[in-house]
Protein backbone atom coordinates (compact mmCIF):
# COMPACT_ATOMS: atom_id res chain seq x y z
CA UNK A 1 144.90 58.87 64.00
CA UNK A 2 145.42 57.32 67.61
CA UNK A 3 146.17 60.84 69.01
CA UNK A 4 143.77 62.44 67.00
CA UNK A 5 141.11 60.06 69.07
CA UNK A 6 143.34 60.95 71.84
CA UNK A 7 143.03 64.69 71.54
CA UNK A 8 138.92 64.77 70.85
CA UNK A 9 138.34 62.48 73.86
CA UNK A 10 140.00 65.04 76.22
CA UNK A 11 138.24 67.38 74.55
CA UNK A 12 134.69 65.42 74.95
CA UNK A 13 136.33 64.80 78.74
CA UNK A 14 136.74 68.16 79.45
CA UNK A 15 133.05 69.56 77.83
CA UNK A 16 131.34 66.55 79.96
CA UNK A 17 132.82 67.69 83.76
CA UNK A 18 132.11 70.89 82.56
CA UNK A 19 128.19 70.42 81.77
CA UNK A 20 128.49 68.13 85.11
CA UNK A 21 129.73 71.27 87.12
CA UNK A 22 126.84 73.19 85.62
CA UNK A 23 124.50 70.83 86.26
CA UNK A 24 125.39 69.57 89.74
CA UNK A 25 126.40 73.47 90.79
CA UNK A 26 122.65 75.09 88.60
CA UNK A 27 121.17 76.21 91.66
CA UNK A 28 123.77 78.16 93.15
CA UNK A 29 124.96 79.36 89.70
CA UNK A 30 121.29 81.05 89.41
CA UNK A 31 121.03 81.76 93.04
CA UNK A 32 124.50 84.23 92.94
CA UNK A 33 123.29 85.41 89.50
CA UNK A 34 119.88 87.00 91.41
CA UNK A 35 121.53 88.31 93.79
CA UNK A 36 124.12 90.32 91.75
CA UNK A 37 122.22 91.16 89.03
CA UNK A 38 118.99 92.25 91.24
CA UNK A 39 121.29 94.10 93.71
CA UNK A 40 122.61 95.96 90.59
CA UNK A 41 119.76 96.78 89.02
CA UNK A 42 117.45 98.00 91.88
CA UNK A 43 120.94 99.88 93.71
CA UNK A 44 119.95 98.27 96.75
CA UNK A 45 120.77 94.80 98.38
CA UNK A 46 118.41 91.91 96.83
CA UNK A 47 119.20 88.64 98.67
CA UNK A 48 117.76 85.12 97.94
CA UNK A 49 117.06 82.28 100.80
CA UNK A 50 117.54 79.17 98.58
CA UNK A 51 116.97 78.61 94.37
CA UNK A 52 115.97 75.04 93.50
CA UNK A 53 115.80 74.00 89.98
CA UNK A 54 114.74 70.75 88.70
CA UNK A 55 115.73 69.94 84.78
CA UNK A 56 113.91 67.04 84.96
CA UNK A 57 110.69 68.44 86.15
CA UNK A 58 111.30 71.95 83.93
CA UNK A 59 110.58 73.82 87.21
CA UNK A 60 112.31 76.36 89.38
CA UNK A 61 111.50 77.59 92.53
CA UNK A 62 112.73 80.54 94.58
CA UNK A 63 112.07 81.35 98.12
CA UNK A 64 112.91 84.42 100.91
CA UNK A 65 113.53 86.75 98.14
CA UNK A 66 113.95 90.16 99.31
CA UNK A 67 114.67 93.70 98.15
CA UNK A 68 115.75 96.07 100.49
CA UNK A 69 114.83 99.60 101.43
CA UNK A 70 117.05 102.63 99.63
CA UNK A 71 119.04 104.65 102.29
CA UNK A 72 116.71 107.08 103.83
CA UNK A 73 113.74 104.87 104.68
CA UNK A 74 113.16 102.26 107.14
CA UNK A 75 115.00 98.80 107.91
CA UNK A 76 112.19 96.60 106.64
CA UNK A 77 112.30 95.45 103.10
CA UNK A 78 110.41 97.01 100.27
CA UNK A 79 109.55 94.34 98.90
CA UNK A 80 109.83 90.61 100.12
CA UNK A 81 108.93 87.08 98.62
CA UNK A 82 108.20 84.34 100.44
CA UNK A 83 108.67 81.67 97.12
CA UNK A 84 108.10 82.56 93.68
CA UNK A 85 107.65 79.21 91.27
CA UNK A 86 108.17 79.14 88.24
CA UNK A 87 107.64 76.70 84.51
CA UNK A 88 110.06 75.87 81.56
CA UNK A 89 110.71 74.57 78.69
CA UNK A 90 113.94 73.16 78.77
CA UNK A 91 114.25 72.63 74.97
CA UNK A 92 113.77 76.22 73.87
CA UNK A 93 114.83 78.01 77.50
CA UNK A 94 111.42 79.60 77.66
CA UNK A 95 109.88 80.06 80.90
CA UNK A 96 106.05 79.77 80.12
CA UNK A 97 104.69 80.96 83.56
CA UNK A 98 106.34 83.01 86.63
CA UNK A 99 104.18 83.14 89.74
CA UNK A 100 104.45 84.32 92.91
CA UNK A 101 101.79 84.30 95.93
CA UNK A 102 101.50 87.13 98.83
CA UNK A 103 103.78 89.06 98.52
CA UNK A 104 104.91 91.77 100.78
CA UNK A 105 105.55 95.54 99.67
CA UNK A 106 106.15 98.59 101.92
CA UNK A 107 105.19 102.39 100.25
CA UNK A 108 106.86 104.75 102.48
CA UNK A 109 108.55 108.11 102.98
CA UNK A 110 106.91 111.70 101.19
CA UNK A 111 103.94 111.16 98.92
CA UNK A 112 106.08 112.95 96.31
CA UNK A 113 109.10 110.55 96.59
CA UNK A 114 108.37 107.07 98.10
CA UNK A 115 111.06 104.12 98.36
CA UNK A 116 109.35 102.63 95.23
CA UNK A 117 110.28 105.63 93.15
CA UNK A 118 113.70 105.64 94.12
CA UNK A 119 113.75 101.54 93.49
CA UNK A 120 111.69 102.47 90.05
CA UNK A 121 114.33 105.12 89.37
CA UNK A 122 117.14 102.80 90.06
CA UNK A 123 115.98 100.67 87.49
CA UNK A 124 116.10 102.86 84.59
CA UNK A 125 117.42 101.88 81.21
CA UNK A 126 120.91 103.99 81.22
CA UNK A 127 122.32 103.03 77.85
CA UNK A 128 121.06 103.75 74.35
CA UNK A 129 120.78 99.96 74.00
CA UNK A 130 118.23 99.76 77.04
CA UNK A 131 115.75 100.97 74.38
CA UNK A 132 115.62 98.40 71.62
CA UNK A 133 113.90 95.59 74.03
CA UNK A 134 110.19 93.80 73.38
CA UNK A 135 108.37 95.16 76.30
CA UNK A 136 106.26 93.18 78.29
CA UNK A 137 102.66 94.41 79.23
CA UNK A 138 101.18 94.80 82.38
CA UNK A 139 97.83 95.02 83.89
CA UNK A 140 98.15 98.29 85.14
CA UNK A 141 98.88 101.89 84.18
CA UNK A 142 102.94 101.21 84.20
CA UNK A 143 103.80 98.57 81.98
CA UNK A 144 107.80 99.46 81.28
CA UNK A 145 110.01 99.32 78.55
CA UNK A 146 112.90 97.15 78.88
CA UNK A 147 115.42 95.50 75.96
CA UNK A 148 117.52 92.76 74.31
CA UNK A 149 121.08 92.60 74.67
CA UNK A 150 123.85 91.97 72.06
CA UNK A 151 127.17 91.40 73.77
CA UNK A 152 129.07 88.07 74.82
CA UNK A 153 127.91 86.71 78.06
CA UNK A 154 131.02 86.43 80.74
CA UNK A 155 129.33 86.79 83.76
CA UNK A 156 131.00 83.88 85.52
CA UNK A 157 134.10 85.40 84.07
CA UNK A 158 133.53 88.82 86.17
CA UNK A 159 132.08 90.56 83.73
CA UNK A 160 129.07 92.68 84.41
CA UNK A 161 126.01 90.94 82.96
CA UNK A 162 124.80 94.23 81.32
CA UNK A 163 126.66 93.11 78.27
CA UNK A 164 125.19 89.60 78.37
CA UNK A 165 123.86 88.97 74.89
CA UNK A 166 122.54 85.32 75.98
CA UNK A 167 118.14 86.19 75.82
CA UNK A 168 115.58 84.74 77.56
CA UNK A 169 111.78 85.09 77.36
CA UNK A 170 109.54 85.32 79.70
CA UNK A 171 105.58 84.48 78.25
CA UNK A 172 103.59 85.34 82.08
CA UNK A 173 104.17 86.61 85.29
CA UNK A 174 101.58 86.51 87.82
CA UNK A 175 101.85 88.04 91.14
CA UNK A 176 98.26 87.07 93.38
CA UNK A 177 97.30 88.84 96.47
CA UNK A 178 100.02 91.36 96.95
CA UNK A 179 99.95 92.78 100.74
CA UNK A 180 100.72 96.50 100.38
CA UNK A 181 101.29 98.58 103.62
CA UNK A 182 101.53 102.31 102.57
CA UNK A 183 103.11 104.38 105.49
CA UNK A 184 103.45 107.71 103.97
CA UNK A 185 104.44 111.51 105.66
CA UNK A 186 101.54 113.15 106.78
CA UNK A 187 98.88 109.84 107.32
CA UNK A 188 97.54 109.66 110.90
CA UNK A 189 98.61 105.69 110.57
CA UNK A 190 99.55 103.22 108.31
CA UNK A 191 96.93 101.68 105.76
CA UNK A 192 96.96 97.87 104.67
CA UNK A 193 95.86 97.62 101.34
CA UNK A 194 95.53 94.26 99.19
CA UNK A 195 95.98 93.63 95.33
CA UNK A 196 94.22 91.02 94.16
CA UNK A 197 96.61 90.69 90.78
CA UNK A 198 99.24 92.00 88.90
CA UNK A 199 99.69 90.12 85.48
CA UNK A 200 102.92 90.69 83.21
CA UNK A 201 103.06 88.61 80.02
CA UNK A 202 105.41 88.55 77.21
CA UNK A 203 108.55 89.94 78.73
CA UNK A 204 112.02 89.22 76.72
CA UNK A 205 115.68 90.02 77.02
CA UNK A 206 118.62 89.90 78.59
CA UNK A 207 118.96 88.92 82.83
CA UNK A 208 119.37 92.75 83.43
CA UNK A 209 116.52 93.81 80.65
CA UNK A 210 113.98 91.53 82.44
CA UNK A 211 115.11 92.72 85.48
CA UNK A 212 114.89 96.16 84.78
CA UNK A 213 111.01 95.16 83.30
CA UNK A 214 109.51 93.54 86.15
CA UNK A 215 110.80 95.80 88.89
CA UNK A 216 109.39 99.02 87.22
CA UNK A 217 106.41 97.28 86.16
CA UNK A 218 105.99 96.16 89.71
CA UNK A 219 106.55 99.46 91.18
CA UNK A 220 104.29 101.41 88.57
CA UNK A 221 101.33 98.72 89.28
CA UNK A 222 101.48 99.42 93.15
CA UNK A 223 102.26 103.09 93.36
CA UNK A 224 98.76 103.07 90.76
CA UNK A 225 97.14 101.09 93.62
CA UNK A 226 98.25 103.26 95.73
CA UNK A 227 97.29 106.38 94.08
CA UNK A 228 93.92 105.19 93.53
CA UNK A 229 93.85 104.73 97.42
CA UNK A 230 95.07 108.06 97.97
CA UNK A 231 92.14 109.81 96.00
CA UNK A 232 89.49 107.44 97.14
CA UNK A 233 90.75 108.82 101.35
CA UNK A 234 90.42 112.13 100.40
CA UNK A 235 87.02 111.68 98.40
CA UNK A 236 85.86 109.85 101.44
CA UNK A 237 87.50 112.84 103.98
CA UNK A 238 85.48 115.66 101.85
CA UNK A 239 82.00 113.27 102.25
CA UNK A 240 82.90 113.11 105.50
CA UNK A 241 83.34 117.25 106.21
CA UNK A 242 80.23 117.41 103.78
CA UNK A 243 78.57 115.44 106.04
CA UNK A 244 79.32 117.08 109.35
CA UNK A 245 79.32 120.77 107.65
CA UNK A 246 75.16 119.70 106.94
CA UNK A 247 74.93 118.59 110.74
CA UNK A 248 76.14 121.19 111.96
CA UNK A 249 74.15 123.46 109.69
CA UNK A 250 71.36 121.46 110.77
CA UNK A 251 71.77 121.98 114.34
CA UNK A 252 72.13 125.30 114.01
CA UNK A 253 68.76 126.15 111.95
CA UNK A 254 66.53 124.18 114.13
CA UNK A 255 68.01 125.78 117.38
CA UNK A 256 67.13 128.83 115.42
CA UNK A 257 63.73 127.57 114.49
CA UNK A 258 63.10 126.93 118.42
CA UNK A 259 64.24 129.91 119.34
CA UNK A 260 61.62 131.43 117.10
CA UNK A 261 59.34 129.33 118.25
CA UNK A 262 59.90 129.98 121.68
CA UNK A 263 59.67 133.83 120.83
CA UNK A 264 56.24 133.76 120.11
């Protein structure tokens, strides 16, 4: 019986240091998760300035985090976080509310293939499985389609989180006053525009599903912006030929009309 004691005390020994590692090491557990999984997921380098996580407080909090440009376009990131906050419930593992405030996004390279489609692209479902998620909705024309996983999580282990069947949910993300500068071919100079808020809710899966999720529905909200932009410049361009078409027409019919004048 004594070893039997013996033998579930090492074992209750050995389960405690372990939950202490966890706990003591969460934030750089979750900080090198990011990074690997983003980095994977958008085929470009995502990198993280700190991850702070407080148990206690069921609050997390992430700041500097950036995605790089695809090869091809410029040096600056595409898109770049200064901190993004966010609220759980520790019980159930459900983070209620993601939000992050001004953030900055860069739309560059040919109209017909920006850096955000190739980051868009990148993230992708490639595998049959991609397709059997709950997608989250968001508020604008490119909410995206992402999935649950159903494989045995060994990340840690050096497994690829792809086959990660540990699930999270994710009920809102709010992004507020997104700073876009769109610096495409053929524009005389680059145009600042501002979105006042993008608005994902109900997003759920795996790390690499909600991953996948919120970068295309990110991209797909701001290349709409963008869009939008694009045809309002070139509605405003034709008002403006319009315009100076009618002056010059104008011109021309009264130095007609004085001519005429001047003829009799």
């Amino acid at each position: 019986m004594r070893k039997i004691l013996l033998a579930i005390a090492v074992v209750l020994a050995a389960l405690l240091g372990i939950a202490a590692y966890f706990a003591l090491n969460l934030d750089s557990v979750v900080h090198s998760r990011i990074e690997r999984t983003g980095s994977r997921i958008a085929g470009v380098p995502v990198t993280v300035g700190s991850v702070e996580i407080s148990l206690a407080r069921g609050t997390a909090t992430i700041t500097d985090l950036a995605v790089a440009n695809p090869p091809g376009f410029s040096d600056e990131p595409a898109i770049r976080f200064d901190e993004i906050s966010a609220s759980i419930r520790v019980v159930s593992g459900v983070i209620t509310e993601v939000y992050a405030g001004r953030p900055s996004i860069r739309v560059e390279g040919e109209p017909r293939r920006t850096n955000l489609d190739v980051l868009r692209g990148n993230a992708a479902p490639d595998s049959a499985s991609d397709n059997t998620a709950t997608a989250g909705t968001g508020t604008g024309t490119g909410a995206a389609t992402g999935s649950t996983g159903g494989e045995q999580d060994r990340t840690d282990a050096g497994v690829d989180d792809e086959e990660s069947s540990d699930t999270y949910e994710i009920e809102r993300v709010e992004i507020s006053e997104a700073s876009v500068l769109v610096d495409l071919e053929g524009m005389n100079e680059p145009e600042q525009l501002e979105i006042d808020e993008l608005v994902f809710t109900d997003l759920s899966g795996t790390r690499s599903r909600i991953t996948r999720q919120i970068l295309r529905q990110l991209t797909d909200d701001v290349m709409a912006a963008v869009e939008r932009r694009v045809v309002e410049a070139a509605g405003e361009a034709a008002r403006e030929e319009i315009e100076k078409r009618a002056d010059e027409l104008k011109e021309k019919a009264r130095s007609k009309l004085e001519e005429l004048l001047q003829g009799n």
